[in-house]
Protein backbone atom coordinates (compact mmCIF):
# COMPACT_ATOMS: atom_id res chain seq x y z
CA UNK A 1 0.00 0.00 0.00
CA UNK A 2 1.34 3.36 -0.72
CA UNK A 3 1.17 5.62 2.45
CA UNK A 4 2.51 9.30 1.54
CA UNK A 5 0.48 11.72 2.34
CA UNK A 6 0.61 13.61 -1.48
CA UNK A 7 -0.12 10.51 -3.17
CA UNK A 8 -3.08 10.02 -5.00
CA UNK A 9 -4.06 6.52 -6.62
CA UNK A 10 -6.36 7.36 -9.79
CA UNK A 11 -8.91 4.33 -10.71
CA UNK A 12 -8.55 2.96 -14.32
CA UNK A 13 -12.27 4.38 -14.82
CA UNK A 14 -14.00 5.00 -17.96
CA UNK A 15 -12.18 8.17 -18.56
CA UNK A 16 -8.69 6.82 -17.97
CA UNK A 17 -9.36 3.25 -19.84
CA UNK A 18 -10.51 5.37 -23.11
CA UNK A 19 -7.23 7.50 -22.79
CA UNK A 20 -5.12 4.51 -22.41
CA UNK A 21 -7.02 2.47 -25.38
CA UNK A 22 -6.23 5.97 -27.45
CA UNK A 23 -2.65 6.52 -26.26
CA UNK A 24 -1.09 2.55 -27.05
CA UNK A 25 -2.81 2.46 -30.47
CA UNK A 26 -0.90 5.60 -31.14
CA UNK A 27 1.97 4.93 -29.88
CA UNK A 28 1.91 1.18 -30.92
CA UNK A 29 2.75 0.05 -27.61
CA UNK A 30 1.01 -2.21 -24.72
CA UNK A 31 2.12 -1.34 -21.40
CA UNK A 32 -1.19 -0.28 -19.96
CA UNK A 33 0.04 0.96 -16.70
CA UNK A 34 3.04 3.28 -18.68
CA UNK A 35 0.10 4.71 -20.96
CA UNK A 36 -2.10 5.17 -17.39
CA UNK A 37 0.79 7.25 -15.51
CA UNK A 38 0.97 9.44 -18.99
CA UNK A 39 -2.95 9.73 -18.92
CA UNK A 40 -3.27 11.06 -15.45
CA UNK A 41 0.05 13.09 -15.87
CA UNK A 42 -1.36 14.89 -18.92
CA UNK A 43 -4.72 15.68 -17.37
CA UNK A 44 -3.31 17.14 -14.20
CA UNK A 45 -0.61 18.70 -16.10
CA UNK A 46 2.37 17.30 -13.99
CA UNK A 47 5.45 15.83 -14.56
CA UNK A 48 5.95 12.11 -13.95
CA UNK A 49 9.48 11.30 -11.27
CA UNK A 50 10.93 7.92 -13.39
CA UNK A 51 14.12 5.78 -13.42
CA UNK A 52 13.25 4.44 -17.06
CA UNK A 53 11.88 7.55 -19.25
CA UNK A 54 11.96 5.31 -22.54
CA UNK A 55 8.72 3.96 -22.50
CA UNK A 56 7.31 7.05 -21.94
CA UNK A 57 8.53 9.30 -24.17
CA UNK A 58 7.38 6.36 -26.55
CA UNK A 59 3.89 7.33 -25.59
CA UNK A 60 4.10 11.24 -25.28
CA UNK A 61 7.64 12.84 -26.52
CA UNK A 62 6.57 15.93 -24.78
CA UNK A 63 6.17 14.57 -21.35
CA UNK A 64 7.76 16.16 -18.60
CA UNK A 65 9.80 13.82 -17.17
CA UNK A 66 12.53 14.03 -13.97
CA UNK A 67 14.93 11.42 -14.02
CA UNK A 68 16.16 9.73 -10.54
């Protein structure tokens, strides 16, 4: 279970499973959880903390990203 205080876990509703379906057929990829952390990154307009930025560029090149 995540337990910080600023974390927010976003439900893979409607909204976010049509986003997803949208985003991988674009991109051409499959990694539904990748394409949900770009979803809910684009429609809070925040930048997503990652140690492997590849995939998701793959799925938005203009993703703010901060490498640890």
């Amino acid at each position: 279970m995540i337990q910080h205080d600023r974390t927010e876990v976003v439900p893979l509703d409607e909204f976010y499973a049509q986003a997803v379906g949208l985003l991988l057929a674009q991109s051409g990829t499959s990694d539904i959880a990748d394409a949900h952390v770009v979803a809910c990154a684009r429609r809070r307009g925040q930048a997503v903390i990652t140690s492997d930025p590849f995939d998701l560029r793959r799925l938005d090149p203009k993703l703010r990203l901060i490498r640890v």
